[in-house]
PDB file of N, CA and C in Angstrom:
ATOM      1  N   UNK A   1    -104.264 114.880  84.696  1.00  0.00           N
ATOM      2  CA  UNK A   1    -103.232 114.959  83.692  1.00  0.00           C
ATOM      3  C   UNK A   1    -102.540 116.311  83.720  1.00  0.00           C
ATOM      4  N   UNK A   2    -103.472 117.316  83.915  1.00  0.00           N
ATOM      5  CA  UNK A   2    -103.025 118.368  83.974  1.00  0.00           C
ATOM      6  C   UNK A   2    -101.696 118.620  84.976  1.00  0.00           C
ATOM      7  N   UNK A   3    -102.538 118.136  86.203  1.00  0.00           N
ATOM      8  CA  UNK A   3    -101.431 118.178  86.990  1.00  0.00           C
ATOM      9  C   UNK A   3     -99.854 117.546  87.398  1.00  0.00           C
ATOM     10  N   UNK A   4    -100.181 116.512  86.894  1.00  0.00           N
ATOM     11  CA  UNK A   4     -99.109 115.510  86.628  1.00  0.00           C
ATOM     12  C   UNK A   4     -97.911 116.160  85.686  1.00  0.00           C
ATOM     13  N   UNK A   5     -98.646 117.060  84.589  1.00  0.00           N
ATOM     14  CA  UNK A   5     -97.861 117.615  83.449  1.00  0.00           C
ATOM     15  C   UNK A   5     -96.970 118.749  84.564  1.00  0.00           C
ATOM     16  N   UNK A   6     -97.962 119.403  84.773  1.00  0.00           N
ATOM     17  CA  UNK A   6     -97.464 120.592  85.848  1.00  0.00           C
ATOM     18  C   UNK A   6     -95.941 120.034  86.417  1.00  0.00           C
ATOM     19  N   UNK A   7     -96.217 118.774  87.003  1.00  0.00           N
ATOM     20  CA  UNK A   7     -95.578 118.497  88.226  1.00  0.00           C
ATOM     21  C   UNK A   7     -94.018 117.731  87.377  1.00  0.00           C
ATOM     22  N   UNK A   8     -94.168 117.572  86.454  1.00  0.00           N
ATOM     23  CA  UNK A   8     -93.028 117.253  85.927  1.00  0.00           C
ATOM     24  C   UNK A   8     -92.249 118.204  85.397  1.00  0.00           C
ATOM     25  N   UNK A   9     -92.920 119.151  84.530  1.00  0.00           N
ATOM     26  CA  UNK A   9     -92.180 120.760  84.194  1.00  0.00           C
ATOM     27  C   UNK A   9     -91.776 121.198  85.603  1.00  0.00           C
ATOM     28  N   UNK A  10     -92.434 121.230  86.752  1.00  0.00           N
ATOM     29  CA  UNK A  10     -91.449 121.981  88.178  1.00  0.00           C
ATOM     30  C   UNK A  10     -90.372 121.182  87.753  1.00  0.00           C
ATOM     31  N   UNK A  11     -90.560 119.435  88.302  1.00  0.00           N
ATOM     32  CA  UNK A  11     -88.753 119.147  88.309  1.00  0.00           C
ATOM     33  C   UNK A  11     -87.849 119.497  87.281  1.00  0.00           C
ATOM     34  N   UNK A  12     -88.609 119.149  86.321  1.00  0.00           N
ATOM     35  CA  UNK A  12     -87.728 119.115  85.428  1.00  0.00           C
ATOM     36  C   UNK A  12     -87.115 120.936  85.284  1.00  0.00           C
ATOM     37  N   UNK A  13     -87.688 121.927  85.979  1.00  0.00           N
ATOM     38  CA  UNK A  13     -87.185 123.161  86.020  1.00  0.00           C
ATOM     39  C   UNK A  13     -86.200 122.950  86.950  1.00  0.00           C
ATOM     40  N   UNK A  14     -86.705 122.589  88.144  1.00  0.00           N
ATOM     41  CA  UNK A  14     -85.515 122.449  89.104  1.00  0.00           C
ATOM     42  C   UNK A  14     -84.383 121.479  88.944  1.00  0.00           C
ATOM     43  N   UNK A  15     -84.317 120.711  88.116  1.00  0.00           N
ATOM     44  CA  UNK A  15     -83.172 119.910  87.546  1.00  0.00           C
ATOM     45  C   UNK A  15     -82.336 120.498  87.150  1.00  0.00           C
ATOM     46  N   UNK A  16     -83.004 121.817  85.605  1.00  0.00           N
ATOM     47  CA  UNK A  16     -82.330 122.734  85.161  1.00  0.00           C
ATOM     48  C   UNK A  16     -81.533 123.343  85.875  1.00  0.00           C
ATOM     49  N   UNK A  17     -82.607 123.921  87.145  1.00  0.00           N
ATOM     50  CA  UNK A  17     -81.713 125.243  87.430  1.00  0.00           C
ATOM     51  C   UNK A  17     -80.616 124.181  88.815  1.00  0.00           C
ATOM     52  N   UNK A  18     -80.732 122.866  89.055  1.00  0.00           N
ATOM     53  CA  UNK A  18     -79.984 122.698  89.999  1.00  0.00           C
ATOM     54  C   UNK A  18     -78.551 122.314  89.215  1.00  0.00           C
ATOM     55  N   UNK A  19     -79.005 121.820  87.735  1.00  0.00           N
ATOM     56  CA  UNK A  19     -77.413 121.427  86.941  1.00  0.00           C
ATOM     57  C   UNK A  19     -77.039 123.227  86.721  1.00  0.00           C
ATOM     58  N   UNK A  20     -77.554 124.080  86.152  1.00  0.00           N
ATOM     59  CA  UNK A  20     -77.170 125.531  85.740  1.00  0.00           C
ATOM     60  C   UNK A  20     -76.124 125.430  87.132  1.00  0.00           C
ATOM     61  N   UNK A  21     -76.833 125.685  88.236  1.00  0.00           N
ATOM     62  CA  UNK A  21     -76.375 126.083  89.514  1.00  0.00           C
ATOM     63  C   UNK A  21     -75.093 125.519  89.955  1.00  0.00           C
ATOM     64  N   UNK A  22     -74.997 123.690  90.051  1.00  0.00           N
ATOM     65  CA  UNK A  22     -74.172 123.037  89.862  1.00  0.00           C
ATOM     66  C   UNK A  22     -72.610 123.271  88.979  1.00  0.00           C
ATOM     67  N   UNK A  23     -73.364 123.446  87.739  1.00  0.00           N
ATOM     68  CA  UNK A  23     -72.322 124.242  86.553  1.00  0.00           C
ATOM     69  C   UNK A  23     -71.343 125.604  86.698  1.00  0.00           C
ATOM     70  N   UNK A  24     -72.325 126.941  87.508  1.00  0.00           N
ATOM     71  CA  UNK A  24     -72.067 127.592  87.943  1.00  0.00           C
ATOM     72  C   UNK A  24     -70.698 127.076  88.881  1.00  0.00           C
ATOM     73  N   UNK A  25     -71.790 126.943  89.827  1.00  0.00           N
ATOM     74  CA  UNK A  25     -70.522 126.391  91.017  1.00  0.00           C
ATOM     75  C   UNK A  25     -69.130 125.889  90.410  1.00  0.00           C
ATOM     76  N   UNK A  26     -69.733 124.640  90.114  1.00  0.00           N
ATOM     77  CA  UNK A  26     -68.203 123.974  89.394  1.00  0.00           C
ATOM     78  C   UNK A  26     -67.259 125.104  88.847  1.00  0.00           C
ATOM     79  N   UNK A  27     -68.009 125.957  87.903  1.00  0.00           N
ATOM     80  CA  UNK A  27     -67.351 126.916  86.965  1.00  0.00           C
ATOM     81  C   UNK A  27     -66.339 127.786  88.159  1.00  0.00           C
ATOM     82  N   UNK A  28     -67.461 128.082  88.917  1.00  0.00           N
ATOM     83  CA  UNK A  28     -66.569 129.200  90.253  1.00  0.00           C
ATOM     84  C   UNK A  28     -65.508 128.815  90.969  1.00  0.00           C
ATOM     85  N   UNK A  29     -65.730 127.454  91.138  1.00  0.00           N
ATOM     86  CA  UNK A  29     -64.458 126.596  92.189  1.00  0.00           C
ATOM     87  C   UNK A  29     -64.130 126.668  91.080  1.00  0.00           C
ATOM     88  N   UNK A  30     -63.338 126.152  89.611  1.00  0.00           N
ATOM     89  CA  UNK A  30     -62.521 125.683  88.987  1.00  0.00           C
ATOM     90  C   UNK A  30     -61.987 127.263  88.554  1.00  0.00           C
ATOM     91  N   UNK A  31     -62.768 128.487  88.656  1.00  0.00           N
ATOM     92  CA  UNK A  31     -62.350 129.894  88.392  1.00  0.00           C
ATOM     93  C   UNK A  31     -61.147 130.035  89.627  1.00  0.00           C
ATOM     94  N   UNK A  32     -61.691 129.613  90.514  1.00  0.00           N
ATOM     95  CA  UNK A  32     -60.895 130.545  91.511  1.00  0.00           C
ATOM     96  C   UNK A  32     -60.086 129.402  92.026  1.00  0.00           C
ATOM     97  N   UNK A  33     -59.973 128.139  91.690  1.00  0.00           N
ATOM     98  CA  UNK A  33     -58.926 127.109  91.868  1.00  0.00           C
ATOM     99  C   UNK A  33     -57.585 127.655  90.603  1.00  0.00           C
ATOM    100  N   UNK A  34     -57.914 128.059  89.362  1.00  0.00           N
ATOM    101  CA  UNK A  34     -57.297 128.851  88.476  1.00  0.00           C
ATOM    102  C   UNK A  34     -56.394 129.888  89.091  1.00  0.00           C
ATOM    103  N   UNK A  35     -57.515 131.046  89.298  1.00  0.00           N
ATOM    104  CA  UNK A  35     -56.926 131.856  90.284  1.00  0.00           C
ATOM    105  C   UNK A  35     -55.785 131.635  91.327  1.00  0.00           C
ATOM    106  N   UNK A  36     -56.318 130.525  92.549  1.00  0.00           N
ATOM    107  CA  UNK A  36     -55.089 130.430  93.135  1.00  0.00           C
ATOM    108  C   UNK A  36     -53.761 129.653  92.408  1.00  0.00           C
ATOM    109  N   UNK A  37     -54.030 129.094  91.539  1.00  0.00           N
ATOM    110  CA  UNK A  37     -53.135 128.231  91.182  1.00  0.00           C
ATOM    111  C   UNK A  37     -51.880 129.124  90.097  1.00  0.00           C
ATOM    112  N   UNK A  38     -52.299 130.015  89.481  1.00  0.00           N
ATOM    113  CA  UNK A  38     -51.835 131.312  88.824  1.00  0.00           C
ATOM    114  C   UNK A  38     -51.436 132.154  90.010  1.00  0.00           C
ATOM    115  N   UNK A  39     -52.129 132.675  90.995  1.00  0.00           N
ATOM    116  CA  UNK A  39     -50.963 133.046  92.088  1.00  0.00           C
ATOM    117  C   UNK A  39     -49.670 132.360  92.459  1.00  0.00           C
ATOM    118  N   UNK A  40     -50.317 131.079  92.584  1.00  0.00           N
ATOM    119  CA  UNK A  40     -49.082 130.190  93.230  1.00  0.00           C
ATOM    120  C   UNK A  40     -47.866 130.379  92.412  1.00  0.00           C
ATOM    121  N   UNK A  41     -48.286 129.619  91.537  1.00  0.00           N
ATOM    122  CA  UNK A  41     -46.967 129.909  89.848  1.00  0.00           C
ATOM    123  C   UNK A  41     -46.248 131.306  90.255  1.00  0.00           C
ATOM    124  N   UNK A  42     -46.987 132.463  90.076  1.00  0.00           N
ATOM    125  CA  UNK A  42     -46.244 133.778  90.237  1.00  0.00           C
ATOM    126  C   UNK A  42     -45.346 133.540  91.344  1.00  0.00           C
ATOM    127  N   UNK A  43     -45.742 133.436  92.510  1.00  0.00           N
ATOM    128  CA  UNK A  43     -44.981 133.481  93.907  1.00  0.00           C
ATOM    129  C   UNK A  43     -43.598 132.841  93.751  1.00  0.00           C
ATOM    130  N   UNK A  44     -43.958 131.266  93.389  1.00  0.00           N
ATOM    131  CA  UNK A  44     -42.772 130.329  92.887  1.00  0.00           C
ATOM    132  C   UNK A  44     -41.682 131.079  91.646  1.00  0.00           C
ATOM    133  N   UNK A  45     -42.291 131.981  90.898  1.00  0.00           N
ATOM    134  CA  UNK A  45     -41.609 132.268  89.618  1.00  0.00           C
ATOM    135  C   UNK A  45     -41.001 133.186  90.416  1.00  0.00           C
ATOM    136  N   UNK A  46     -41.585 133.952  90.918  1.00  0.00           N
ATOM    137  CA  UNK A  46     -40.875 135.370  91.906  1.00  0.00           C
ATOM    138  C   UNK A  46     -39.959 134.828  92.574  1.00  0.00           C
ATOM    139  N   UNK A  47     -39.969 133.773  93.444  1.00  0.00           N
ATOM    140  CA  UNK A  47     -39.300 133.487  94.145  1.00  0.00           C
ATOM    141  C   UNK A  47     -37.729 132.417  93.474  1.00  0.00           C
ATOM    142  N   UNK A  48     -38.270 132.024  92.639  1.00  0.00           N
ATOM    143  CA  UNK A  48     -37.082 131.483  91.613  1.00  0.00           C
ATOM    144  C   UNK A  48     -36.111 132.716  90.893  1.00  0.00           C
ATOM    145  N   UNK A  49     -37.135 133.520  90.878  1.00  0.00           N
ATOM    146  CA  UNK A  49     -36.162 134.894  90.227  1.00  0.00           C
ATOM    147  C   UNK A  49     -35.160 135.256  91.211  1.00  0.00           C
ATOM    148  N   UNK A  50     -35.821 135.781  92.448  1.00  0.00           N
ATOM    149  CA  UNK A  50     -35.256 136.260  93.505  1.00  0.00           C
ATOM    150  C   UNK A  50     -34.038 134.929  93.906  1.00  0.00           C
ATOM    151  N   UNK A  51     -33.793 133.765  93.854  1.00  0.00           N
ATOM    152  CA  UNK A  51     -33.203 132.596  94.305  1.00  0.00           C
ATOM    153  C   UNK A  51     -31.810 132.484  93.211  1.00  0.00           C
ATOM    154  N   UNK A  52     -32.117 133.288  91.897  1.00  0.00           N
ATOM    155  CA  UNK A  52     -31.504 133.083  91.099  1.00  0.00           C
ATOM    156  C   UNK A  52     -30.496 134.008  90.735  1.00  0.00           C
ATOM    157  N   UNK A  53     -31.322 135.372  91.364  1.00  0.00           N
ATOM    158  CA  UNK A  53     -30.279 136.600  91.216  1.00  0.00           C
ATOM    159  C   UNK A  53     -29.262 136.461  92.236  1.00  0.00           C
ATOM    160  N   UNK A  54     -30.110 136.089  93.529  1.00  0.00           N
ATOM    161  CA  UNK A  54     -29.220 135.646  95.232  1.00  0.00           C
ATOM    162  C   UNK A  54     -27.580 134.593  94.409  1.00  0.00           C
ATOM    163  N   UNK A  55     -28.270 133.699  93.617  1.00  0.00           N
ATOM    164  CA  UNK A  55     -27.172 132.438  93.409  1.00  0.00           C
ATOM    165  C   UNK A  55     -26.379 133.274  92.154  1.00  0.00           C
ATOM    166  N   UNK A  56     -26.875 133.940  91.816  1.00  0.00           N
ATOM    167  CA  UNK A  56     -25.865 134.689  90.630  1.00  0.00           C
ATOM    168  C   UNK A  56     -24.926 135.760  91.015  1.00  0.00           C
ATOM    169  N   UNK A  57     -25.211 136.677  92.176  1.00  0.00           N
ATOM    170  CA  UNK A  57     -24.258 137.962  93.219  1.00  0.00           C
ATOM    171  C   UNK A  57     -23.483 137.004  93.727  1.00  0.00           C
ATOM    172  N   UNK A  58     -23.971 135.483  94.183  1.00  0.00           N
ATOM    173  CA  UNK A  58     -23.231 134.509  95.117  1.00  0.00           C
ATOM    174  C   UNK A  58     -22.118 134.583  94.523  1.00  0.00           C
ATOM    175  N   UNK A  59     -22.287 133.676  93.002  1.00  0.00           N
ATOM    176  CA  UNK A  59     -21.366 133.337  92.073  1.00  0.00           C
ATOM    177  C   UNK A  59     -20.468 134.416  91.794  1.00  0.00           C
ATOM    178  N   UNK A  60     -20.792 135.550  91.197  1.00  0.00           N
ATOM    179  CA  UNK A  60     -20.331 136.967  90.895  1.00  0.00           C
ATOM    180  C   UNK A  60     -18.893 137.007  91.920  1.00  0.00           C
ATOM    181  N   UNK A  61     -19.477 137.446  93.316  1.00  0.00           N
ATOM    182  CA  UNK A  61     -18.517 137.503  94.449  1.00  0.00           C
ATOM    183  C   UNK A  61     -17.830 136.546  94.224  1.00  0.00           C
ATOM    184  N   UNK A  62     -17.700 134.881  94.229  1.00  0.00           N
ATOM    185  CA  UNK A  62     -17.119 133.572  94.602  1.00  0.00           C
ATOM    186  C   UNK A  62     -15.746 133.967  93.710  1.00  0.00           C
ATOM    187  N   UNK A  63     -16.574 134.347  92.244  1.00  0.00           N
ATOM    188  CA  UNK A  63     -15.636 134.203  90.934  1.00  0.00           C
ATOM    189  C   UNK A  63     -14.294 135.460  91.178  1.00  0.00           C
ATOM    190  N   UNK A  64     -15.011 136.655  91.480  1.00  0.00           N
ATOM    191  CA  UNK A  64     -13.931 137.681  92.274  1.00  0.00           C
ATOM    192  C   UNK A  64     -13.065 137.500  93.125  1.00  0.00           C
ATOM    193  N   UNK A  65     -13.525 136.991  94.185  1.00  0.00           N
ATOM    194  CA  UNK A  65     -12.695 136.416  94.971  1.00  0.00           C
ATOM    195  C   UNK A  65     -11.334 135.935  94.294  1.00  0.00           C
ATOM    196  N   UNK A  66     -11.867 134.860  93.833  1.00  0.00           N
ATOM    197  CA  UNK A  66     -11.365 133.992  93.216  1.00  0.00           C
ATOM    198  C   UNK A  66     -10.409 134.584  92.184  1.00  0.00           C
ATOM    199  N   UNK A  67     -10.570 135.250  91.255  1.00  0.00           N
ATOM    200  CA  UNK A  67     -10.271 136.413  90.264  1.00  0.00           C
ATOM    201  C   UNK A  67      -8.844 137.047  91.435  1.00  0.00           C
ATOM    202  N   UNK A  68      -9.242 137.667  92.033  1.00  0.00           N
ATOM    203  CA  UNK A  68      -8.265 138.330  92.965  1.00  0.00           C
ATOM    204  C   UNK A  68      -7.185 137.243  93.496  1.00  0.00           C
ATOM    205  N   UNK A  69      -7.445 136.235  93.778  1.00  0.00           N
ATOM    206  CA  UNK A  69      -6.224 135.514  94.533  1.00  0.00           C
ATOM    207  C   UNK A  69      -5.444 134.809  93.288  1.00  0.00           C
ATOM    208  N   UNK A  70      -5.856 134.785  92.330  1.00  0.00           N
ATOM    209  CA  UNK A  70      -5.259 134.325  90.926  1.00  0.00           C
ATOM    210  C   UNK A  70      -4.100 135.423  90.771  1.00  0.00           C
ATOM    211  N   UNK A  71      -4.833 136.264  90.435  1.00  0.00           N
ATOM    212  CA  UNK A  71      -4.238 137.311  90.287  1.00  0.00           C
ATOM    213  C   UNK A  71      -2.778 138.358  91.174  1.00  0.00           C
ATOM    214  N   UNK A  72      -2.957 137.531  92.525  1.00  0.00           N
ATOM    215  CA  UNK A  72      -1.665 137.753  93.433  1.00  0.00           C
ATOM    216  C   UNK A  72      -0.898 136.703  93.147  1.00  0.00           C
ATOM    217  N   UNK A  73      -1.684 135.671  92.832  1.00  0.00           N
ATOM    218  CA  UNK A  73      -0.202 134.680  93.239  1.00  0.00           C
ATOM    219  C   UNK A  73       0.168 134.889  92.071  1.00  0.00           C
ATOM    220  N   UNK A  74      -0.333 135.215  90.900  1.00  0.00           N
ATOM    221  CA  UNK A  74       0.442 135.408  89.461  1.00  0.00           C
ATOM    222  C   UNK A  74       1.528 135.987  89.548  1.00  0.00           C
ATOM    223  N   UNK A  75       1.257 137.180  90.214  1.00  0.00           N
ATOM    224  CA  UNK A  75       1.675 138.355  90.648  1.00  0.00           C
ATOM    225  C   UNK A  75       3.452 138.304  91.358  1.00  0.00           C
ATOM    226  N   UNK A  76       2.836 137.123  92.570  1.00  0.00           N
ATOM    227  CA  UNK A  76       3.641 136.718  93.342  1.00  0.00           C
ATOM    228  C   UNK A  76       4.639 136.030  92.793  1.00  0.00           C
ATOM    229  N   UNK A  77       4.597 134.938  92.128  1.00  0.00           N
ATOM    230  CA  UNK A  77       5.306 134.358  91.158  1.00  0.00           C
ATOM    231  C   UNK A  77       5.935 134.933  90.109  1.00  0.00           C
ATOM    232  N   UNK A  78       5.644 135.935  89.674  1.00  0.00           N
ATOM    233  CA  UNK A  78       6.647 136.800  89.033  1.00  0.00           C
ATOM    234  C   UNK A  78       7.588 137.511  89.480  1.00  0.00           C
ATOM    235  N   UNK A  79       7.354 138.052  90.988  1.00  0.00           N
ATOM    236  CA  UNK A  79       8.072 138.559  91.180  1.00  0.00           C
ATOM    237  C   UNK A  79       9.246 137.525  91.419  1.00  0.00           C
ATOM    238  N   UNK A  80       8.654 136.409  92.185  1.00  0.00           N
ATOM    239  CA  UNK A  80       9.816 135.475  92.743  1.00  0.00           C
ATOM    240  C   UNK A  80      10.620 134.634  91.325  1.00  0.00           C
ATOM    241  N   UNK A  81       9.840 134.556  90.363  1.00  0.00           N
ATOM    242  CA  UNK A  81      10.901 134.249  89.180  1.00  0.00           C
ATOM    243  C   UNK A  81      11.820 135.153  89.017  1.00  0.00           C
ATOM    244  N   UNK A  82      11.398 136.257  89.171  1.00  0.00           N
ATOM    245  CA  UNK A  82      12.376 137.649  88.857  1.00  0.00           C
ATOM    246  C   UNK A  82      13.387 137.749  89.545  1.00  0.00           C
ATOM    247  N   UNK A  83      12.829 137.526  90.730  1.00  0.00           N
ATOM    248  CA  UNK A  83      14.072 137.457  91.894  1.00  0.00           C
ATOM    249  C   UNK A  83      14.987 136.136  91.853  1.00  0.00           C
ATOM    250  N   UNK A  84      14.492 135.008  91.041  1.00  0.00           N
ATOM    251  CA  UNK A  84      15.079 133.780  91.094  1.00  0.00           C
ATOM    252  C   UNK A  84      16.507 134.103  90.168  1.00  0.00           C
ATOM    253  N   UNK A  85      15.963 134.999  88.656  1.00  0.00           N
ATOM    254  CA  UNK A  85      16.317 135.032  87.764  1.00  0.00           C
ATOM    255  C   UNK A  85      17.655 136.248  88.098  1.00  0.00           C
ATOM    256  N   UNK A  86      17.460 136.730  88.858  1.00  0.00           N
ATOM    257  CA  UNK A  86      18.912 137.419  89.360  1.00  0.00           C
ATOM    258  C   UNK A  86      19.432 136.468  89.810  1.00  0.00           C
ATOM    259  N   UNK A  87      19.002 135.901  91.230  1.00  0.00           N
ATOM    260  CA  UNK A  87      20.092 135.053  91.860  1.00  0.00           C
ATOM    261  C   UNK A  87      20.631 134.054  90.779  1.00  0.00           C
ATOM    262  N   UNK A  88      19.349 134.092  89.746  1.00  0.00           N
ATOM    263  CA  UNK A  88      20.896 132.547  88.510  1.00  0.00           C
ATOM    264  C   UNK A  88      21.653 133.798  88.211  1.00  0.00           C
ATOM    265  N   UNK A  89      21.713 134.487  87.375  1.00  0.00           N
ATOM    266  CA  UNK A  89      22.548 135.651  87.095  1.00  0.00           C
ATOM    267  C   UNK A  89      23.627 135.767  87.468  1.00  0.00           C
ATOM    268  N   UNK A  90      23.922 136.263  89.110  1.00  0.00           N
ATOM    269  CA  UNK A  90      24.520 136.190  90.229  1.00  0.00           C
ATOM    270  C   UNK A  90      25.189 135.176  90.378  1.00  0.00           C
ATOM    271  N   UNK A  91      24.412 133.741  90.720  1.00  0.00           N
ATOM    272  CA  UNK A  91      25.364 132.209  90.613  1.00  0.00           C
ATOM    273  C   UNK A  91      26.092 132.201  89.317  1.00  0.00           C
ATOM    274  N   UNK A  92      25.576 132.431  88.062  1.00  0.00           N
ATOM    275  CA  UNK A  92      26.077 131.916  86.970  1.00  0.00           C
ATOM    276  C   UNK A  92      28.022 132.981  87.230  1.00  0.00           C
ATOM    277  N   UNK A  93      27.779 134.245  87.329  1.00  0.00           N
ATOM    278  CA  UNK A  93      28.809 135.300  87.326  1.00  0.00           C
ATOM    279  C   UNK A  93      29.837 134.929  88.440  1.00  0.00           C
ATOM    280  N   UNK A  94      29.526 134.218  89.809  1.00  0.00           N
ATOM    281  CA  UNK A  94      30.285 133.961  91.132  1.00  0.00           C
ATOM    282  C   UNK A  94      31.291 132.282  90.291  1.00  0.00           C
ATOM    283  N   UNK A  95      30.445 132.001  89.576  1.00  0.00           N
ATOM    284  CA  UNK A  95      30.975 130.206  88.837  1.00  0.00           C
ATOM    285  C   UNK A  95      31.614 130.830  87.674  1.00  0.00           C
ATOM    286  N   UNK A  96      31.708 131.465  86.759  1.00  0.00           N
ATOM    287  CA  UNK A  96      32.822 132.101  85.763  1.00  0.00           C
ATOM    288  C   UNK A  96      33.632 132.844  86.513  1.00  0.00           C
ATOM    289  N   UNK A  97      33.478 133.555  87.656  1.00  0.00           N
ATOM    290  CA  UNK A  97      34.276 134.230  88.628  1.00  0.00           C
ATOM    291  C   UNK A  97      35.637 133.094  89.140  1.00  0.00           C
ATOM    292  N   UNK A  98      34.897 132.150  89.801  1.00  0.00           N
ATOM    293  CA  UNK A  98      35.837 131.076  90.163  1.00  0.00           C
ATOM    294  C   UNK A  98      36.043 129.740  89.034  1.00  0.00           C
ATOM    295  N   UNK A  99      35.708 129.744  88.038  1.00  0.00           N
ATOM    296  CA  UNK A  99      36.670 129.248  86.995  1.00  0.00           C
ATOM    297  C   UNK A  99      37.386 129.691  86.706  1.00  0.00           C
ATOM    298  N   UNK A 100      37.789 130.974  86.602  1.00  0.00           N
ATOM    299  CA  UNK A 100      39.125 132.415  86.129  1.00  0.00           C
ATOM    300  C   UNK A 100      39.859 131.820  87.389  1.00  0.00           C
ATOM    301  N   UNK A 101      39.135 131.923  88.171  1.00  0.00           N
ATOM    302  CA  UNK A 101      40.565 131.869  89.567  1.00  0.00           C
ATOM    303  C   UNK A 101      40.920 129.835  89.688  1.00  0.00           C
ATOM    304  N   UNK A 102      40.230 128.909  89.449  1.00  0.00           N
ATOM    305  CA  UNK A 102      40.718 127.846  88.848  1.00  0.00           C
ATOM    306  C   UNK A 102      41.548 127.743  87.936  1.00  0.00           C
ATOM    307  N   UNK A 103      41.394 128.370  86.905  1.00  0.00           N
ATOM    308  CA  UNK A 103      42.865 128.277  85.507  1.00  0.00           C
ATOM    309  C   UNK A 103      43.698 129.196  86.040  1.00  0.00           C
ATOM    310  N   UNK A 104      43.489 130.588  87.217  1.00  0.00           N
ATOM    311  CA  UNK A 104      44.668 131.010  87.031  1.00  0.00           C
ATOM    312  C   UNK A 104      45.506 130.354  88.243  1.00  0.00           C
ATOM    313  N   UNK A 105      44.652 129.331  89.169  1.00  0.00           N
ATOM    314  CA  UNK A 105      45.326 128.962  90.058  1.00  0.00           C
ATOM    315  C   UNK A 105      46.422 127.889  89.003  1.00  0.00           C
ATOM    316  N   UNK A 106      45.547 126.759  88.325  1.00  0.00           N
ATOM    317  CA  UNK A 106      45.678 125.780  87.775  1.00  0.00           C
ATOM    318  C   UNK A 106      47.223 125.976  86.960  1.00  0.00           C
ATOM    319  N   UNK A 107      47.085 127.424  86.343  1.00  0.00           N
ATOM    320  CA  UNK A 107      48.109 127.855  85.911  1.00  0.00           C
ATOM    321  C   UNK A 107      49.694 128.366  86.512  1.00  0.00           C
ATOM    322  N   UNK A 108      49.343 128.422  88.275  1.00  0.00           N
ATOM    323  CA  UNK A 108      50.150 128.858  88.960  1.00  0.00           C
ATOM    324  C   UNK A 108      50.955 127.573  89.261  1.00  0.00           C
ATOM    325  N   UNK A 109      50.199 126.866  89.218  1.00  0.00           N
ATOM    326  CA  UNK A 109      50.907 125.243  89.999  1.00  0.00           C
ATOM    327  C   UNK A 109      51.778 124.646  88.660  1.00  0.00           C
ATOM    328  N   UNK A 110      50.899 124.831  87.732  1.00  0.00           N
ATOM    329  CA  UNK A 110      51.962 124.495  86.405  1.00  0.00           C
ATOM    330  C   UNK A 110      52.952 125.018  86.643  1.00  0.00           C
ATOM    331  N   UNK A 111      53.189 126.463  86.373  1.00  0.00           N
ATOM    332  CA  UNK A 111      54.597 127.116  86.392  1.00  0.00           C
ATOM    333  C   UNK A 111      55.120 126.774  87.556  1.00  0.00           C
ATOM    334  N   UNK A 112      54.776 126.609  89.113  1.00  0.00           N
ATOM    335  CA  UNK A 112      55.631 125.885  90.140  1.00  0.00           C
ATOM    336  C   UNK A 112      55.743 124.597  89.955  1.00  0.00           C
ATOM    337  N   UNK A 113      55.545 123.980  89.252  1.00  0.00           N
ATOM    338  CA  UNK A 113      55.848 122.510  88.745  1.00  0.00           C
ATOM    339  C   UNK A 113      56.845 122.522  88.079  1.00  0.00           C
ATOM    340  N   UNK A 114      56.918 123.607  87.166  1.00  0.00           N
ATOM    341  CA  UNK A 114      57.850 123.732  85.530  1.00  0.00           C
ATOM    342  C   UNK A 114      59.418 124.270  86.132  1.00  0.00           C
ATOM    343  N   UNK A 115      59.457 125.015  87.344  1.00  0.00           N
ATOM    344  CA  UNK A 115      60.164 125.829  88.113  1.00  0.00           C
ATOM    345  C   UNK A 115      60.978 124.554  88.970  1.00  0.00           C
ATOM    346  N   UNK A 116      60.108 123.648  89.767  1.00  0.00           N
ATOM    347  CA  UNK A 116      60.840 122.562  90.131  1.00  0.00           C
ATOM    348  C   UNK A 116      61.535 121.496  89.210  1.00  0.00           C
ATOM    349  N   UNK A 117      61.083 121.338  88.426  1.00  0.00           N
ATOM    350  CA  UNK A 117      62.253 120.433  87.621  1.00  0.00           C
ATOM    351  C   UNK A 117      62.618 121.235  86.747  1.00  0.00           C
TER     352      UNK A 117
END
């Protein structure tokens, strides 16, 4: 009996210490599965940062660019209204120019009309 008792306290020690051990373990893989998995995250987060500043200088530049050629043809277009806006000027003054010389022609042919009969 004695021994029998004996022989069940061993296993049942080594049960203990093989679940403790087991537990352990588990605990260590699921520590350092943690571990890598919290690296990973960082790397990805780092690398989303870094992906995000890259796509934001992208944008920055695109929008400048962009900013700048707005900004000529605005530019451009003013001037050429400006320049349009003489030449009406110019047309409008050359067309009252030659309406004066229409009535005073208009007026010349009258009086050589008035002169013939």
């Amino acid at each position: 009996f004695f021994f029998s008792s004996r022989r069940r306290h061993t296993r049942c020690s080594g049960v203990s210490w093989a679940r403790r051990c087991v537990q352990e373990t588990g605990y260590n893989t699921a520590l350092s599965g943690m571990k890598q998995d919290q690296q990973k995250f960082h790397e990805a987060l780092v690398q989303t940062e870094e992906e995000f500043d890259r796509d934001l200088q992208f944008t920055e530049q695109k929008l400048m660019i962009e900013l700048q050629q707005e900004t000529k043809t605005t530019e451009d277009l003013r001037q050429s209204n400006s320049r349009l806006a003489k030449e009406i000027k110019k047309f409008e003054e050359r067309n009252n120019n030659l309406d004066g010389m229409i009535k005073d022609l208009q007026a010349q042919l009258d009086q050589l009309e008035e002169e013939k009969m």
